[in-house]
N, C-alpha and C. Protein backbone atom coordinates (compact mmCIF):
# COMPACT_ATOMS: atom_id res chain seq x y z
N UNK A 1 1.72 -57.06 -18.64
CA UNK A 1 2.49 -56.14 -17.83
C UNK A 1 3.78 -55.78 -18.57
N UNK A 2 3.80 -54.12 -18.57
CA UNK A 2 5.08 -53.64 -19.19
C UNK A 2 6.27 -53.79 -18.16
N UNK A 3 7.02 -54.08 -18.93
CA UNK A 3 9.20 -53.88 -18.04
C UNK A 3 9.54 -53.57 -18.42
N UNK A 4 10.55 -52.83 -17.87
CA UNK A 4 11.61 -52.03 -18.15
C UNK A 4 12.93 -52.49 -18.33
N UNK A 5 13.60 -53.25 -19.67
CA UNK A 5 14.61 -53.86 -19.29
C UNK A 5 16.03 -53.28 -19.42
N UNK A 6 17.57 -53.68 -19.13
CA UNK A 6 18.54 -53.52 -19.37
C UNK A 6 18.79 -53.71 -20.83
N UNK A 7 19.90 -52.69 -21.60
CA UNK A 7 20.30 -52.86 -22.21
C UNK A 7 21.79 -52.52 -22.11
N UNK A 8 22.40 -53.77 -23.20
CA UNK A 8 24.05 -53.63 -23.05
C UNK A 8 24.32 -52.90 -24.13
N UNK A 9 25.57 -52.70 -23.70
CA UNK A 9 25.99 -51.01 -25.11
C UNK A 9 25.98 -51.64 -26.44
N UNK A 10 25.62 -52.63 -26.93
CA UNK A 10 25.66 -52.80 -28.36
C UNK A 10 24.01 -52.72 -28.67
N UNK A 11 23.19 -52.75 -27.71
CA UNK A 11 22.21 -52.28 -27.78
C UNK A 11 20.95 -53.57 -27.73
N UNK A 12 21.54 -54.51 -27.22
CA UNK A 12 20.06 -55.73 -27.35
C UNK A 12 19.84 -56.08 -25.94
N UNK A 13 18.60 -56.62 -25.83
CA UNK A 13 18.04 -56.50 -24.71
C UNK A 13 18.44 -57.51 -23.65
N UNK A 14 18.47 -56.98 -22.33
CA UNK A 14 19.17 -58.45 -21.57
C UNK A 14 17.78 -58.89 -20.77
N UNK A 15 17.22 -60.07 -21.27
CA UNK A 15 16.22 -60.67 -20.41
C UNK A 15 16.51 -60.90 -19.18
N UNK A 16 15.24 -60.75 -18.32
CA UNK A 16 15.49 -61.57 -16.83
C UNK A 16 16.27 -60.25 -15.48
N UNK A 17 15.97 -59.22 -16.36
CA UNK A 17 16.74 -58.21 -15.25
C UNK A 17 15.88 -56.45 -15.73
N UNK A 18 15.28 -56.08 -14.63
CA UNK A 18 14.28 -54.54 -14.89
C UNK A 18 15.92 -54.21 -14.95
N UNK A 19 15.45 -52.54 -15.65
CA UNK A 19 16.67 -51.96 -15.09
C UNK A 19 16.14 -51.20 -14.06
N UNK A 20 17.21 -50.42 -12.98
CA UNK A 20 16.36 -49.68 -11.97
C UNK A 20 16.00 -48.45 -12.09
N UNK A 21 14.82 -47.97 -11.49
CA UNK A 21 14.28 -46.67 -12.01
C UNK A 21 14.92 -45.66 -11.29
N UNK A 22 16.08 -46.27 -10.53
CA UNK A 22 16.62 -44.49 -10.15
C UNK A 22 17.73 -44.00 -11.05
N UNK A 23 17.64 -44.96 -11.88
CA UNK A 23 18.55 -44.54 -12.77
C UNK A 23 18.01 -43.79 -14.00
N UNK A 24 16.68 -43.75 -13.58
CA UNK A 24 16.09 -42.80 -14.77
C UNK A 24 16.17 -40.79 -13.61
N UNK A 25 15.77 -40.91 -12.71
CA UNK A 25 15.45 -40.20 -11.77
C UNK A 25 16.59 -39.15 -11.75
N UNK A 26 16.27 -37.81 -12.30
CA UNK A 26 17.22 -36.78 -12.56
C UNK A 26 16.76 -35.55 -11.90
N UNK A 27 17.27 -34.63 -10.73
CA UNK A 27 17.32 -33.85 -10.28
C UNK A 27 16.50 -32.77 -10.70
N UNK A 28 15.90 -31.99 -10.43
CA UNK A 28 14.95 -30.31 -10.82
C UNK A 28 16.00 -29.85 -10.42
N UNK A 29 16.15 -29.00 -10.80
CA UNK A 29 16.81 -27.35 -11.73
C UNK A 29 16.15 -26.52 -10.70
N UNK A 30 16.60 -25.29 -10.43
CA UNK A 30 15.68 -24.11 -9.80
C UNK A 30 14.98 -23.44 -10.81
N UNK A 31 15.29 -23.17 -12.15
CA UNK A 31 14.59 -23.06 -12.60
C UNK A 31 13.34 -23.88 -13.35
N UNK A 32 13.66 -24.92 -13.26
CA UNK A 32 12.40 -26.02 -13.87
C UNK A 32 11.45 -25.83 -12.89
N UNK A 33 11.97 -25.51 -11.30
CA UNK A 33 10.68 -25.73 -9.82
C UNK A 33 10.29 -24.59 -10.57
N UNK A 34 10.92 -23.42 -10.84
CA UNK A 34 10.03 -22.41 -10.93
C UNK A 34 8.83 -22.04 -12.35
N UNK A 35 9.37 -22.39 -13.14
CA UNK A 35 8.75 -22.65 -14.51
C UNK A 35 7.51 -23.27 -13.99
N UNK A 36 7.63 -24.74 -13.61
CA UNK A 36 6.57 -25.17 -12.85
C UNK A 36 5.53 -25.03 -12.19
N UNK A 37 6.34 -24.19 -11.17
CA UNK A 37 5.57 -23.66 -10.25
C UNK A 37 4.60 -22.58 -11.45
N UNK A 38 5.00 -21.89 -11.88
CA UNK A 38 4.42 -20.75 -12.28
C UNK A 38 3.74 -21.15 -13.32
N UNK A 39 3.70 -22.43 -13.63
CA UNK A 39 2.63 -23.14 -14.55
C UNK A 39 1.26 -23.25 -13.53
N UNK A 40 1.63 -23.82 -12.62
CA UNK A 40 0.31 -24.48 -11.70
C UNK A 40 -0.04 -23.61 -11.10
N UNK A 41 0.22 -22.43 -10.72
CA UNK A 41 -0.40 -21.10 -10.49
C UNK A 41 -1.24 -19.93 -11.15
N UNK A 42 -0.87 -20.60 -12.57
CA UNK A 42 -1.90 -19.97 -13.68
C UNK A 42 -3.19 -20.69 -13.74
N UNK A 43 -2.76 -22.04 -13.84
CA UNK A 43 -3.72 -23.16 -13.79
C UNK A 43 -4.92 -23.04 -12.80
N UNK A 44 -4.21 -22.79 -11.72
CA UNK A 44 -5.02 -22.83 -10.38
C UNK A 44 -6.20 -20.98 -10.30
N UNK A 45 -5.10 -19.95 -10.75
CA UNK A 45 -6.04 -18.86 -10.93
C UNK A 45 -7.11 -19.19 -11.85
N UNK A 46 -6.49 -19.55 -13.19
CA UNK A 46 -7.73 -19.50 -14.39
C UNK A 46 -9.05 -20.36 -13.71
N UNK A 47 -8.55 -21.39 -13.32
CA UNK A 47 -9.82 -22.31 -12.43
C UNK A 47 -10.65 -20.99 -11.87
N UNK A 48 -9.70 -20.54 -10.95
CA UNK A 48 -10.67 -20.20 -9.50
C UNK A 48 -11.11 -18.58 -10.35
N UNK A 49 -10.89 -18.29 -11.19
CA UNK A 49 -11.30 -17.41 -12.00
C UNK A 49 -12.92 -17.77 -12.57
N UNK A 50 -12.84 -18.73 -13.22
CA UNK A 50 -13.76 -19.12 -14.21
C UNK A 50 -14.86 -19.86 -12.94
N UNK A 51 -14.23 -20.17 -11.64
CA UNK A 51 -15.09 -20.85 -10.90
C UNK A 51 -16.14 -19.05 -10.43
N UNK A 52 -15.53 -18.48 -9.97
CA UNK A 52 -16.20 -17.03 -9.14
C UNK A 52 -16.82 -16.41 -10.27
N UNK A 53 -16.18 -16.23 -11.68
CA UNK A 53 -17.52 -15.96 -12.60
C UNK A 53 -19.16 -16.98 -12.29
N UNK A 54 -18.60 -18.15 -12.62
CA UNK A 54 -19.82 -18.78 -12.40
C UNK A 54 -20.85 -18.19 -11.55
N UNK A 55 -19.85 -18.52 -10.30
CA UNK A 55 -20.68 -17.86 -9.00
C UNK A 55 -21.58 -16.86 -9.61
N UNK A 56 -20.72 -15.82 -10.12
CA UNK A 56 -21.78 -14.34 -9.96
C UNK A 56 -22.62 -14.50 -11.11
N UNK A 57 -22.47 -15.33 -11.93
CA UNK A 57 -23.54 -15.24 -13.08
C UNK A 57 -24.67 -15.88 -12.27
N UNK A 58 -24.71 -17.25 -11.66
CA UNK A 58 -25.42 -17.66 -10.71
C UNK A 58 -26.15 -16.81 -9.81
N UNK A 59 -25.57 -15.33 -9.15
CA UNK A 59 -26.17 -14.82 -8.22
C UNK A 59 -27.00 -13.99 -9.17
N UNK A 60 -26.71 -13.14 -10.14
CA UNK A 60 -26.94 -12.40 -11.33
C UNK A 60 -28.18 -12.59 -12.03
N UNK A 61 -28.30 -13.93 -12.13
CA UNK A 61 -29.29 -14.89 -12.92
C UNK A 61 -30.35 -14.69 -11.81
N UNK A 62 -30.08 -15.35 -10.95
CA UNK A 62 -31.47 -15.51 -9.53
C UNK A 62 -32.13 -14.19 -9.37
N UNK A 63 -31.24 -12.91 -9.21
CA UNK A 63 -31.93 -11.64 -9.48
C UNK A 63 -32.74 -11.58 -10.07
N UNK A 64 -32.48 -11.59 -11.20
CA UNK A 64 -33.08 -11.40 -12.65
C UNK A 64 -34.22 -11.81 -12.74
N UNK A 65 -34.11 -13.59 -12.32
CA UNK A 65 -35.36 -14.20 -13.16
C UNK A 65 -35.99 -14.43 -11.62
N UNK A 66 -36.20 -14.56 -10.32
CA UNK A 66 -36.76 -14.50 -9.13
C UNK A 66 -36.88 -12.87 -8.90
């Protein structure tokens, strides 16, 4: 099991103490939500893109060969 430990400013490690993780924990930006956002909305079209091709090649195909 990995830990996360303290370090003192000269830089060596202090056993016997995590440090705490809200001290890693840094605020979003309005623009980072949005960057974001507008990542997982491409993501989510290209899916549902490439999913509804399927579809119609599927319906396309059954024509064809039935």
């Amino acid at each position: 099991m990995t830990m996360i430990w303290d370090l003192d400013p000269a830089g060596r490690v202090k056993r016997g103490r995590a440090a705490l993780m809200a001290a890693q924990y840094r605020e979003m930006t309005e623009q980072e939500y949005a960057d974001r956002l507008r990542v997982l909305i491409r993501i989510v079209s290209a899916a549902t893109l490439g999913l509804c091709s399927f579809a119609v090649g599927l319906l396309i195909g059954a024509f064809f060969l039935f």
